[in-house]
C-alpha atoms as a PDB file:
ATOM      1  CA  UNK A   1       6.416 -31.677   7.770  1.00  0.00           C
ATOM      2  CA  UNK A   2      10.395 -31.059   6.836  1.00  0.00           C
ATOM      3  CA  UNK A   3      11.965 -28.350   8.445  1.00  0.00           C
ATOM      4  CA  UNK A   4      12.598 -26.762   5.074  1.00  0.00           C
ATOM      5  CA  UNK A   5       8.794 -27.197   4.184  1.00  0.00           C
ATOM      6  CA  UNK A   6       7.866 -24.341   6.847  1.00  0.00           C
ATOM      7  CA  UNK A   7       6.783 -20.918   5.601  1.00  0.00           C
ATOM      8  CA  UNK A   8       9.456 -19.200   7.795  1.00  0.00           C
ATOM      9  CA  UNK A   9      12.262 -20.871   6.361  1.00  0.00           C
ATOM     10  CA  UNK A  10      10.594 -20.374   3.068  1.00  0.00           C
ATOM     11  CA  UNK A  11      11.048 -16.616   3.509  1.00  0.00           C
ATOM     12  CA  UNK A  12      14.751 -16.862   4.411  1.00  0.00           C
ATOM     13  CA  UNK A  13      15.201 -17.541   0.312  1.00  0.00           C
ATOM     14  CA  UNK A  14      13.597 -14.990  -2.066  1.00  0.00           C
ATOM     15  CA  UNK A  15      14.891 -15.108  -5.717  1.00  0.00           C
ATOM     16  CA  UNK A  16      16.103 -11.568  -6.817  1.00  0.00           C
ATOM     17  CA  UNK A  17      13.921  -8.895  -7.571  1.00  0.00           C
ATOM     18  CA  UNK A  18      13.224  -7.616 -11.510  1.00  0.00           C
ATOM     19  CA  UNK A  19      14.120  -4.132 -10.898  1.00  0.00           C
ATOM     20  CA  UNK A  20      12.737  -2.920 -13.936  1.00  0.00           C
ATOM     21  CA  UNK A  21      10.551  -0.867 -13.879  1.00  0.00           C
ATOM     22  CA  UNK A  22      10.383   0.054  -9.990  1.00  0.00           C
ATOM     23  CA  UNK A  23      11.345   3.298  -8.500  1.00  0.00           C
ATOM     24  CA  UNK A  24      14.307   3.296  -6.498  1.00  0.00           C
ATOM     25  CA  UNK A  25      12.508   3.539  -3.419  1.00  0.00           C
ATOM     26  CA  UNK A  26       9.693   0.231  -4.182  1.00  0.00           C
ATOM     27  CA  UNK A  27      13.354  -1.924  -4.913  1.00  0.00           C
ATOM     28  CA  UNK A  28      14.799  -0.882  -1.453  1.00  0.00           C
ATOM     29  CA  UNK A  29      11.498  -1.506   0.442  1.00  0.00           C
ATOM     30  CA  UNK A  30      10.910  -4.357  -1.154  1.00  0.00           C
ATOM     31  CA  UNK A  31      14.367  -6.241  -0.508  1.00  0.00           C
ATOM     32  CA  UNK A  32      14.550  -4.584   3.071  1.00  0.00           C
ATOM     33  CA  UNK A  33      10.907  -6.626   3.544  1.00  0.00           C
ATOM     34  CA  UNK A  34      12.154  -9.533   2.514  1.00  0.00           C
ATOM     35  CA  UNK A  35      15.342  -9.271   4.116  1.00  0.00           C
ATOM     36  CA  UNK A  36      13.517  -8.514   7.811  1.00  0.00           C
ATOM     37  CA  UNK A  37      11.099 -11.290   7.029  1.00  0.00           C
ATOM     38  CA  UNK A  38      14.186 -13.641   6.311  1.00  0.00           C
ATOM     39  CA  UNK A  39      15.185 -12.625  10.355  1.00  0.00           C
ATOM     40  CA  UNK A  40      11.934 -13.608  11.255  1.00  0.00           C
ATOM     41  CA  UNK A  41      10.934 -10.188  12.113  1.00  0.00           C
ATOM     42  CA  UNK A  42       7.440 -10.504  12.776  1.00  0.00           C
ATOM     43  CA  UNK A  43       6.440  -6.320  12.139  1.00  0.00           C
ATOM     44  CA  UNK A  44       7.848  -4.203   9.316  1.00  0.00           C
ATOM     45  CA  UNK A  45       7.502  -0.819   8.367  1.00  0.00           C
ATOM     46  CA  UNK A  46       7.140   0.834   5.113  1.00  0.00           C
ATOM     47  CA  UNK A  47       7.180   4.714   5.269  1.00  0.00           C
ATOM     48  CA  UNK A  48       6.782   6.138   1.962  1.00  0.00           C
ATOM     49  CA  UNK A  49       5.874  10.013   1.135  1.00  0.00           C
ATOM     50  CA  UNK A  50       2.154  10.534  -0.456  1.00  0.00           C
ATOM     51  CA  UNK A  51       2.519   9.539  -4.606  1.00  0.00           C
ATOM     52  CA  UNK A  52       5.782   7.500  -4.171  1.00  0.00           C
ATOM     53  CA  UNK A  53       3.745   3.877  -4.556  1.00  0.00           C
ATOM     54  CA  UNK A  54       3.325   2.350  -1.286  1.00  0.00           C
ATOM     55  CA  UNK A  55       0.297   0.194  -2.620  1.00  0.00           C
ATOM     56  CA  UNK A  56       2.280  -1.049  -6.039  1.00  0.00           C
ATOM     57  CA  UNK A  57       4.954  -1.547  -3.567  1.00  0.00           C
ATOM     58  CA  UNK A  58       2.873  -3.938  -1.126  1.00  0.00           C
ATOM     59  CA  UNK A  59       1.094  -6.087  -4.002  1.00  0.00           C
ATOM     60  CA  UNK A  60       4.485  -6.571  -5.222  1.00  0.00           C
ATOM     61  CA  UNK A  61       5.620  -7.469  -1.937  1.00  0.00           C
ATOM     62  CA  UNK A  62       2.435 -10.313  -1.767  1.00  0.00           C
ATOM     63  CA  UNK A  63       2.819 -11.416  -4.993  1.00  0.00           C
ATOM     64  CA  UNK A  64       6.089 -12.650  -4.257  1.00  0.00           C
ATOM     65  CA  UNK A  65       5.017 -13.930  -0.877  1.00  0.00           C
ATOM     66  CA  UNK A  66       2.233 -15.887  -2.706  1.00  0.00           C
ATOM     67  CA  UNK A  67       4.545 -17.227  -5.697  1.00  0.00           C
ATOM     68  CA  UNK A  68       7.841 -17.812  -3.952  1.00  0.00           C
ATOM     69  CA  UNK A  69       7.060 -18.585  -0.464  1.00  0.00           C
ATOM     70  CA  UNK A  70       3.627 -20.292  -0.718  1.00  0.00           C
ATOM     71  CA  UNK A  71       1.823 -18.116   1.546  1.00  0.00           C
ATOM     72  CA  UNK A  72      -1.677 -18.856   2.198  1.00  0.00           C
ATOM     73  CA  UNK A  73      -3.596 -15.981   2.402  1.00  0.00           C
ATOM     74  CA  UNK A  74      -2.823 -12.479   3.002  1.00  0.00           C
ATOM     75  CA  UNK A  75      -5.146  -9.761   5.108  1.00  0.00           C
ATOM     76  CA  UNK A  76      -5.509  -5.992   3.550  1.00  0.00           C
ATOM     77  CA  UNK A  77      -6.472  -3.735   6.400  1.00  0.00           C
ATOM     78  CA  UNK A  78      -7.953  -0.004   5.641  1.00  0.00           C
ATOM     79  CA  UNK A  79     -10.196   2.031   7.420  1.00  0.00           C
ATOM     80  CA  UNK A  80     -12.596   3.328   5.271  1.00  0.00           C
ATOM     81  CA  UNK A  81     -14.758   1.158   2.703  1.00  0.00           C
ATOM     82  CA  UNK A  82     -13.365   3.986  -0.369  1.00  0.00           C
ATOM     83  CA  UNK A  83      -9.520   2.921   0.715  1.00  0.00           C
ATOM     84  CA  UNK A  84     -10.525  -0.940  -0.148  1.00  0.00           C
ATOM     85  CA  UNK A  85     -12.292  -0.158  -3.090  1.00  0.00           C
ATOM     86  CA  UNK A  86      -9.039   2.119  -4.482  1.00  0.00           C
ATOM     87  CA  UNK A  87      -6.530  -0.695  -3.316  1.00  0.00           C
ATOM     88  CA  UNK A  88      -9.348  -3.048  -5.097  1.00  0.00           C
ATOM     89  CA  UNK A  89      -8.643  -1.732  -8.357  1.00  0.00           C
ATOM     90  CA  UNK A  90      -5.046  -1.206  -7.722  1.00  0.00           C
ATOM     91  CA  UNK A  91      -4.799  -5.238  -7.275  1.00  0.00           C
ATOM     92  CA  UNK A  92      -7.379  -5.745 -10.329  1.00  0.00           C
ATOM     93  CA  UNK A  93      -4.876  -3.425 -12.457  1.00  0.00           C
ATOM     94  CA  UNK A  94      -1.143  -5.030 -11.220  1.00  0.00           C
ATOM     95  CA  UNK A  95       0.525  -6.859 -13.787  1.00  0.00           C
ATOM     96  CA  UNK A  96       3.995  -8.732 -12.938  1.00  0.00           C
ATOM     97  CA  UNK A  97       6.751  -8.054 -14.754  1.00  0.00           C
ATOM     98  CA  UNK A  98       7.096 -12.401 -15.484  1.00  0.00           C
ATOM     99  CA  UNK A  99       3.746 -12.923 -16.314  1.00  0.00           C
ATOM    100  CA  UNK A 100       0.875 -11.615 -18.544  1.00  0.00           C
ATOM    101  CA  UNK A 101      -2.171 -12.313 -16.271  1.00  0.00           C
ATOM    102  CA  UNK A 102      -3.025  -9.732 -13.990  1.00  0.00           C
ATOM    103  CA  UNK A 103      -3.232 -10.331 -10.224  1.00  0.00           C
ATOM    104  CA  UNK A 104      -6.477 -11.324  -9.464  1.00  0.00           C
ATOM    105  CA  UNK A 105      -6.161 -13.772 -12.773  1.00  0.00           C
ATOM    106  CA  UNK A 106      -3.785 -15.322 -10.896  1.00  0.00           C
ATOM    107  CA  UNK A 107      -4.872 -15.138  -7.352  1.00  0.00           C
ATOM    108  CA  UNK A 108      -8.481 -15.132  -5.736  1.00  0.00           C
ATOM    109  CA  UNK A 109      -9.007 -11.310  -4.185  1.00  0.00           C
ATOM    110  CA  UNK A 110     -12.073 -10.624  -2.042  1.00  0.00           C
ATOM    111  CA  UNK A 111     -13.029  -7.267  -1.144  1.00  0.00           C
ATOM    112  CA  UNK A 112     -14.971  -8.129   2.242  1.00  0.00           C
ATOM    113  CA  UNK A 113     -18.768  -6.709   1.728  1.00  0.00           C
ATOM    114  CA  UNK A 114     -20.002  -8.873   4.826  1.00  0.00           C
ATOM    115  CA  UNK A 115     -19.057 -11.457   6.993  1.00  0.00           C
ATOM    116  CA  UNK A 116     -17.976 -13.868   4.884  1.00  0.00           C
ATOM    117  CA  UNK A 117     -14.653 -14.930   3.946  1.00  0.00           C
ATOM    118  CA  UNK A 118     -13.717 -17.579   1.497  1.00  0.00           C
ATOM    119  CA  UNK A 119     -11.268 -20.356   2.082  1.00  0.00           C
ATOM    120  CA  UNK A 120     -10.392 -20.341  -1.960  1.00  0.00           C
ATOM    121  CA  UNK A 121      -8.956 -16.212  -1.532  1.00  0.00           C
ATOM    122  CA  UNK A 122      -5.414 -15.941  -1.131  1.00  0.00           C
ATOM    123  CA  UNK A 123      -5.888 -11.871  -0.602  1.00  0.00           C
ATOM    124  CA  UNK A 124      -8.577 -10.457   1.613  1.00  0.00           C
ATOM    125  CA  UNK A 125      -9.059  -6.465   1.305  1.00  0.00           C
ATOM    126  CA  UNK A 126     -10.963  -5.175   4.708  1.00  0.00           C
ATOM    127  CA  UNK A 127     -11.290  -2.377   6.650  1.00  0.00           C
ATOM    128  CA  UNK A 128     -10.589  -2.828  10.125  1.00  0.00           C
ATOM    129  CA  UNK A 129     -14.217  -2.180  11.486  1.00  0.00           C
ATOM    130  CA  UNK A 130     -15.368  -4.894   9.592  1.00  0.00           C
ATOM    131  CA  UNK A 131     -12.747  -7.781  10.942  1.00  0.00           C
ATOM    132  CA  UNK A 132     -13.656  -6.481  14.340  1.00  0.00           C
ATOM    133  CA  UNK A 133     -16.765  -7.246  13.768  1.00  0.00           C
ATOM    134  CA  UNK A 134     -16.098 -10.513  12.097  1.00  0.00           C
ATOM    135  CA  UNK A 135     -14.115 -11.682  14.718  1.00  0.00           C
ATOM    136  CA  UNK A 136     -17.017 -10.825  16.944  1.00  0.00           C
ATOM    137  CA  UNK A 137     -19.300 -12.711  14.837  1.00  0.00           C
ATOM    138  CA  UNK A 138     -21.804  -9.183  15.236  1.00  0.00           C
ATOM    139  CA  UNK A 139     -23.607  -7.580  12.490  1.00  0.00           C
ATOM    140  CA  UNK A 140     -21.505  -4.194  11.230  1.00  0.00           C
ATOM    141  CA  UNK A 141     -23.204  -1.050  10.687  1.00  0.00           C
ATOM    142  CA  UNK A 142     -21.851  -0.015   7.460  1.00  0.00           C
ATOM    143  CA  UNK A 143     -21.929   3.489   7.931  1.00  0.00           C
ATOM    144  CA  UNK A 144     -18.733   3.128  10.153  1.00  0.00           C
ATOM    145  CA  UNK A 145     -16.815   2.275   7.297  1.00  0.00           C
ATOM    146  CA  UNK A 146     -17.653   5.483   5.656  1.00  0.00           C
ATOM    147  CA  UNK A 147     -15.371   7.630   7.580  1.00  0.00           C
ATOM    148  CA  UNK A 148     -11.811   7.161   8.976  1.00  0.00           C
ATOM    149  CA  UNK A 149     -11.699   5.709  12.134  1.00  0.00           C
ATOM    150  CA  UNK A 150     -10.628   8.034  15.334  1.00  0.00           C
ATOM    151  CA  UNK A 151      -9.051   7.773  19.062  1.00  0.00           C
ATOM    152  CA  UNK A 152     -12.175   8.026  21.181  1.00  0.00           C
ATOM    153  CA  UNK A 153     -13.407   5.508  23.347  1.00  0.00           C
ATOM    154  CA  UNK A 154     -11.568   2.368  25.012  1.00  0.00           C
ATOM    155  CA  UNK A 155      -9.305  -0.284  22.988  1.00  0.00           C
ATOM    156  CA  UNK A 156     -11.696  -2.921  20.790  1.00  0.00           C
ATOM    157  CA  UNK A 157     -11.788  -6.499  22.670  1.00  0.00           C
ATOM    158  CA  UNK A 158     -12.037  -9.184  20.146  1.00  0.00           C
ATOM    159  CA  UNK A 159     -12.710 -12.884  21.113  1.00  0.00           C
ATOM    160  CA  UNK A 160     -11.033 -16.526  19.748  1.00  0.00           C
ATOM    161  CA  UNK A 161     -13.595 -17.235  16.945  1.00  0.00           C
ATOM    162  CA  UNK A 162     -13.047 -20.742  15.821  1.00  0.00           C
ATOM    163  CA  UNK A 163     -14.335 -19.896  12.459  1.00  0.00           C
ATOM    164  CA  UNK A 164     -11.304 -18.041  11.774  1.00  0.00           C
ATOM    165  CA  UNK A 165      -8.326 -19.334  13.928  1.00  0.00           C
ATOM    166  CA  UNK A 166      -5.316 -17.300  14.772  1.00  0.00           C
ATOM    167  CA  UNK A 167      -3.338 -18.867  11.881  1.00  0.00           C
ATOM    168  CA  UNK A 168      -6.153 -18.019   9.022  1.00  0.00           C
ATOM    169  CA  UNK A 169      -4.208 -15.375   7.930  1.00  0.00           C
ATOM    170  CA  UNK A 170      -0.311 -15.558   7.151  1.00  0.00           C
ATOM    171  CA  UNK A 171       0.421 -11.599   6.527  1.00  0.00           C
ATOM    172  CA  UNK A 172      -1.035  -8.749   7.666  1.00  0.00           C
ATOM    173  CA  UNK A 173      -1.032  -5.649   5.279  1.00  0.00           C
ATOM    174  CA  UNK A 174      -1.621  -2.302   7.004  1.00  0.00           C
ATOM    175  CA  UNK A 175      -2.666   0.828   5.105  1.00  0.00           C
ATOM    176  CA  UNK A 176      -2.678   3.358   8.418  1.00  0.00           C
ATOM    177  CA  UNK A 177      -4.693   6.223   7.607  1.00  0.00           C
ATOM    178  CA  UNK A 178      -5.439   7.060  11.199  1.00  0.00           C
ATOM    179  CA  UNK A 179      -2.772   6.131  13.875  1.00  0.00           C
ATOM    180  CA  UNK A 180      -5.668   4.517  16.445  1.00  0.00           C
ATOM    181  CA  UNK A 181      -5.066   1.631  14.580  1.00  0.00           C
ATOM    182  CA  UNK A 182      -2.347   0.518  16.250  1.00  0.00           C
ATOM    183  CA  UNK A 183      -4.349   1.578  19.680  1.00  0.00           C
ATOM    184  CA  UNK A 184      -8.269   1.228  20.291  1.00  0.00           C
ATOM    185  CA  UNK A 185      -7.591  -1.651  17.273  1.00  0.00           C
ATOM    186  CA  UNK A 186      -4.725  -2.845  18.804  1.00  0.00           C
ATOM    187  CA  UNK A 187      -6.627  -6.258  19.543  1.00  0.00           C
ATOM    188  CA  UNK A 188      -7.444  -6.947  16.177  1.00  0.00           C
ATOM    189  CA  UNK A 189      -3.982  -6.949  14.407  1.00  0.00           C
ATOM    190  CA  UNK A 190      -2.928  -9.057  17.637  1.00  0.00           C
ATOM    191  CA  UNK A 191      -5.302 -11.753  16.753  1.00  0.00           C
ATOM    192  CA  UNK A 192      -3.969 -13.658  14.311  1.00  0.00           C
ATOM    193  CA  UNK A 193      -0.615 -15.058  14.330  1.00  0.00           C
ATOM    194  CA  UNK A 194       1.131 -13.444  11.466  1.00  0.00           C
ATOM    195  CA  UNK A 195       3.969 -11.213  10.068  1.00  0.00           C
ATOM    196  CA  UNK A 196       2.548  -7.225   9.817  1.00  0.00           C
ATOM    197  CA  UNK A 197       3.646  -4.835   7.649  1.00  0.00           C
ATOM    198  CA  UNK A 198       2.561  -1.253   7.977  1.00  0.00           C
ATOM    199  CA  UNK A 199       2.545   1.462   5.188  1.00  0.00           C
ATOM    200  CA  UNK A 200       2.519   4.716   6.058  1.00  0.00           C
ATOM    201  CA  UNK A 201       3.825   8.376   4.893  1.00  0.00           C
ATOM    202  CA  UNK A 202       3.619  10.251   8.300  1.00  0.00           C
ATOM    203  CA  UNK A 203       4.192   7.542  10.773  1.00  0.00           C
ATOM    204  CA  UNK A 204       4.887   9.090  14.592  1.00  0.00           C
ATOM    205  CA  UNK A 205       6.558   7.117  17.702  1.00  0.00           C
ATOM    206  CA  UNK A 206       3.701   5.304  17.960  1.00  0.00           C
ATOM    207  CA  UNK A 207       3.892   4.019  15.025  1.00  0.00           C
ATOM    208  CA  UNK A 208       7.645   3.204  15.417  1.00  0.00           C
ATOM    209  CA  UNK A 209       7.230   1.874  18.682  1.00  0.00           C
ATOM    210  CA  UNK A 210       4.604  -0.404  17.245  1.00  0.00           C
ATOM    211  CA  UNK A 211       6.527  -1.994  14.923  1.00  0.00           C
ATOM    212  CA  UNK A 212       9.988  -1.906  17.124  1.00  0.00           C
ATOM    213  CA  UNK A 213      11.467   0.693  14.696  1.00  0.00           C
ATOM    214  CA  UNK A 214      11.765  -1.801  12.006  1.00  0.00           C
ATOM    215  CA  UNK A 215      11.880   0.478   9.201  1.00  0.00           C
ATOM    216  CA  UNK A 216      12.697  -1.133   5.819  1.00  0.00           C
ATOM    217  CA  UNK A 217      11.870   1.551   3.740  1.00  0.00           C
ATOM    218  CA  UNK A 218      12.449   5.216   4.681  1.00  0.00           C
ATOM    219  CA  UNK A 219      11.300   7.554   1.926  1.00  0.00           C
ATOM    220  CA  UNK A 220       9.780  11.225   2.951  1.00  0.00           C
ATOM    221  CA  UNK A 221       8.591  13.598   1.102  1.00  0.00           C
ATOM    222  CA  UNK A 222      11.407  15.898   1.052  1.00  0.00           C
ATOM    223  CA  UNK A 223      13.089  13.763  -0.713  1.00  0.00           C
ATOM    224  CA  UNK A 224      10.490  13.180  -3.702  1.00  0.00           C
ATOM    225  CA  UNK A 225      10.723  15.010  -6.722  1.00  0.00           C
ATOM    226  CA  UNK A 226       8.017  17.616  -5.823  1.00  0.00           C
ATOM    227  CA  UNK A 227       9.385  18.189  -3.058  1.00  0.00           C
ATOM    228  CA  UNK A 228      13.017  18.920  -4.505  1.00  0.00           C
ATOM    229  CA  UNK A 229      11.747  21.230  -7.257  1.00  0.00           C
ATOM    230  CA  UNK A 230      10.291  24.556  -6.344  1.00  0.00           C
ATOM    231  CA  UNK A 231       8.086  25.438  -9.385  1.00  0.00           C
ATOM    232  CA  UNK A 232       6.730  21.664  -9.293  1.00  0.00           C
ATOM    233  CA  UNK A 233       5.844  21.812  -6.044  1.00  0.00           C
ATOM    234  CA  UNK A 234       4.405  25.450  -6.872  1.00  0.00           C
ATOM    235  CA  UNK A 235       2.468  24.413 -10.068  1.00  0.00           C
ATOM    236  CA  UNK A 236       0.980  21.376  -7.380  1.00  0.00           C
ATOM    237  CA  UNK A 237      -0.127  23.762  -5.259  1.00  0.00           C
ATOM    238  CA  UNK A 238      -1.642  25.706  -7.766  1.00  0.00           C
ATOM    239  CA  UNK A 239      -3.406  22.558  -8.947  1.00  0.00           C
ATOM    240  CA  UNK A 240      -2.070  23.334 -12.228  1.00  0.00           C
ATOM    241  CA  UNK A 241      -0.612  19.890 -12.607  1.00  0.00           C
ATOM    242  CA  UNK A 242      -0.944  16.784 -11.158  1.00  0.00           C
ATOM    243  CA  UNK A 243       0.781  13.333 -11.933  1.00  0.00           C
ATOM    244  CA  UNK A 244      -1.442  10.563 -11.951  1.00  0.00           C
ATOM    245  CA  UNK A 245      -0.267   7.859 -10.034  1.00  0.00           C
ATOM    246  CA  UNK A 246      -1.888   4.401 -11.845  1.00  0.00           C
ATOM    247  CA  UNK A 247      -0.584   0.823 -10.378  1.00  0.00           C
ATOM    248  CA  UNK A 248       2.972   2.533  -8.730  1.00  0.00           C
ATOM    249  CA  UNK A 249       3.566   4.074 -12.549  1.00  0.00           C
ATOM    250  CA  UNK A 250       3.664   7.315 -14.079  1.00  0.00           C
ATOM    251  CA  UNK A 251       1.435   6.950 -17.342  1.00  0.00           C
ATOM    252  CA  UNK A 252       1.654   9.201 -20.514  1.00  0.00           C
ATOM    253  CA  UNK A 253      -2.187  10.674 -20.880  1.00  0.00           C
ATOM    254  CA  UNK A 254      -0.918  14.204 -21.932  1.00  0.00           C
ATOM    255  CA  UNK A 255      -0.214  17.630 -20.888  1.00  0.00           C
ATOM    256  CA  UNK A 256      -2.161  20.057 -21.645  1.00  0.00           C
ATOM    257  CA  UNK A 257      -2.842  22.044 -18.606  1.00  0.00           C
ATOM    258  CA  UNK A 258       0.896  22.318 -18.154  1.00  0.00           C
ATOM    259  CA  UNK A 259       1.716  22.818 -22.201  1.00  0.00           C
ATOM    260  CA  UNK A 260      -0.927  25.730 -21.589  1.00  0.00           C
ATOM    261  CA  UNK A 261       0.862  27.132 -18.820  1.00  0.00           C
ATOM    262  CA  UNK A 262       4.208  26.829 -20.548  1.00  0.00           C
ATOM    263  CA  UNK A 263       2.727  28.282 -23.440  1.00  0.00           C
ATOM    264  CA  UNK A 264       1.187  31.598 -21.881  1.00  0.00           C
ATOM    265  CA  UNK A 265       3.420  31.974 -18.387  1.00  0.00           C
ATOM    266  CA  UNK A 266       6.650  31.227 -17.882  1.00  0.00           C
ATOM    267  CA  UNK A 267       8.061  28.985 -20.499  1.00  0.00           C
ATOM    268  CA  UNK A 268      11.593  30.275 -19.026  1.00  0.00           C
ATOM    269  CA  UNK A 269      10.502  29.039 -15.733  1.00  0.00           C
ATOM    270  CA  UNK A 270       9.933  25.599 -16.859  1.00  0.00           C
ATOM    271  CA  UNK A 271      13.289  25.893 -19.298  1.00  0.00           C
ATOM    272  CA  UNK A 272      15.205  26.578 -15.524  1.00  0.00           C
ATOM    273  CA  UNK A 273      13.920  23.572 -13.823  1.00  0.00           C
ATOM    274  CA  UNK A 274      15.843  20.735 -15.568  1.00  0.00           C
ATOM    275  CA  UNK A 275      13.399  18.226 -14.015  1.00  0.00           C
ATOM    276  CA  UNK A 276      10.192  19.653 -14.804  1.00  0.00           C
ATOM    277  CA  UNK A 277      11.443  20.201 -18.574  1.00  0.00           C
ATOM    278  CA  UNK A 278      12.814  16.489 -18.744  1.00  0.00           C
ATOM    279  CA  UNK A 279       8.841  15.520 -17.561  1.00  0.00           C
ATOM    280  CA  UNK A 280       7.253  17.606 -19.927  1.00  0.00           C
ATOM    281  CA  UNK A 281       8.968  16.416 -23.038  1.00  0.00           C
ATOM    282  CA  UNK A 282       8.574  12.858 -21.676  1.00  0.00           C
ATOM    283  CA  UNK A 283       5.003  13.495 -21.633  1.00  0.00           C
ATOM    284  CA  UNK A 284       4.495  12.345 -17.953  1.00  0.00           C
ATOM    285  CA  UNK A 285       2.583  15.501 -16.370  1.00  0.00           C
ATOM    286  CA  UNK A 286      -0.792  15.586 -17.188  1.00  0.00           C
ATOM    287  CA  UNK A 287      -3.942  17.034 -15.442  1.00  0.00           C
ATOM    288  CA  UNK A 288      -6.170  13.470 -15.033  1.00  0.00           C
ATOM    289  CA  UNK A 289      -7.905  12.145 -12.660  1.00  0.00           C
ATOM    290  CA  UNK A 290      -7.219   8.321 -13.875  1.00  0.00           C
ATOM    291  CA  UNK A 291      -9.871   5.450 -13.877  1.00  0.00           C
ATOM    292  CA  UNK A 292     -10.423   6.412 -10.030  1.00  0.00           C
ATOM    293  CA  UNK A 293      -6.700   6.626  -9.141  1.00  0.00           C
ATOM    294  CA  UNK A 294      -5.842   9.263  -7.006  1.00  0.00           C
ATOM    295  CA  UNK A 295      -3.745  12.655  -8.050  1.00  0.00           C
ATOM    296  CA  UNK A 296      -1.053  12.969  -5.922  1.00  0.00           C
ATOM    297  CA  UNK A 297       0.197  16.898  -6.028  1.00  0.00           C
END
């Protein structure tokens, strides 16, 4: 094989991103991931605050691994069996901007329900109980996958399984939920010989440390709109308004719990808040609970 055929040098050559459409935040993470993956960096970190898009932001980030670079097939790590259904869907629903075909028309996506993994899938959606398992070639007791996992008891040992070699999987996706991942599970993620990228809103320095403080993507929560505005972030609280967060996009589906409150409360409220009135006229606060997607407020 030519030196220039190798997926590493592949990665050193992304075309630019279409930044339509994508928050500010996504675009930076994005070309920050690509750019560390260009250094052969072989751990990334995305830290986004809770609604800002860190799943739209990670298909993105494989779909352009998968178009542009070739990559084989990619590993989606969660811990609970609801987390792989949501980021199921969320891959089902992702449309790229240069093509009309949705993600899995395009690419093979298997949301692991046993052992068995298909050569043909170029994305592989699993919770991390389950790969253990795998790699252990034992039966899993499903029930663990109900409930995120937790630090008690001694790291996993996993052992070489020639059914799925260290090079199986290219990239490593990792939704942390629960920071034992990168301890008791620490084995598993070490297995195969890949690049890992971790997403995560409130990472701590083991989480840094894990991933040797390669932050590409730095975006907390005081810094998100809710955050910034005190009447949103008092309306959220309230659970007077939500906004539904659908495939890393805001999407118009009304306002009537908030037209209410305008209506009856504090319409002058809303009038001071030059950010909530902008969203209300835009029609992009609403009080849904979206094909499954969760509410973010």
């Amino acid at each position: 094989m030519k030196e220039s055929d190798t997926l590493r040098n592949r990665l050193k050559s992304f075309p630019k991103l279409n930044e339509q459409g994508f928050r500010r935040c996504q675009i930076t993470a994005i070309n920050n991931l690509e750019k560390s993956f260009g250094e052969n960096r072989l751990r990334a970190l995305i830290q986004m605050a809770t609604g800002a898009g860190k799943t739209y932001t990670a298909i993105t980030a494989i779909y352009r691994l998968l178009k542009f670079c070739s990559a084989k097939r990619i590993l989606f790590l969660v811990d609970t069996k609801n987390l792989g259904k949501q980021a199921m869907d969320e891959f089902t629903a992702y449309k790229p901007s240069d093509d009309n075909r949705t993600f899995v028309e395009l690419y093979p996506v298997q949301l692991l329900k046993s052992s068995y993994i298909s050569e043909s899938t170029n994305v592989c959606i699993s919770t991390i109980q389950r790969m253990y398992s795998i790699l252990r070639g034992e039966e899993l007791d499903e029930s663990l996958e109900e409930s995120p996992i937790f630090d008690a008891g001694l790291p996993k040992e996993v052992v070489y399984n020639a059914k799925y070699p260290i090079e199986f999987f290219d990239f490593i996706i990792i939704d942390e939920r629960h920071r034992s991942i990168y301890n008791i599970w620490k084995q598993v993620l070490d297995y195969f010989d890949a690049f890992q990228i971790g997403l995560t809103a409130t990472p701590d320095k083991r989480t840094f440390g894990y991933f040797n403080e390669n932050i590409v993507s730095e975006y907390t929560g005081a810094r998100s709109p809710v955050m910034r505005c005190p009447l949103l972030w008092t309306l959220s609280h309230a659970r007077l308004l939500c906004v539904v967060h659908f495939s890393g996009h805001c999407r118009t589906l009304g306002c009537y719990v908030l037209s209410t409150f305008v209506d009856t409360c504090a319409r002058s409220s809303v009038m001071c808040c030059p950010l909530l009135w902008t969203l209300v006229h835009a029609r992009l606060l609403c009080a849904v609970h979206f094909c499954g997607h969760r509410c973010f407020c």
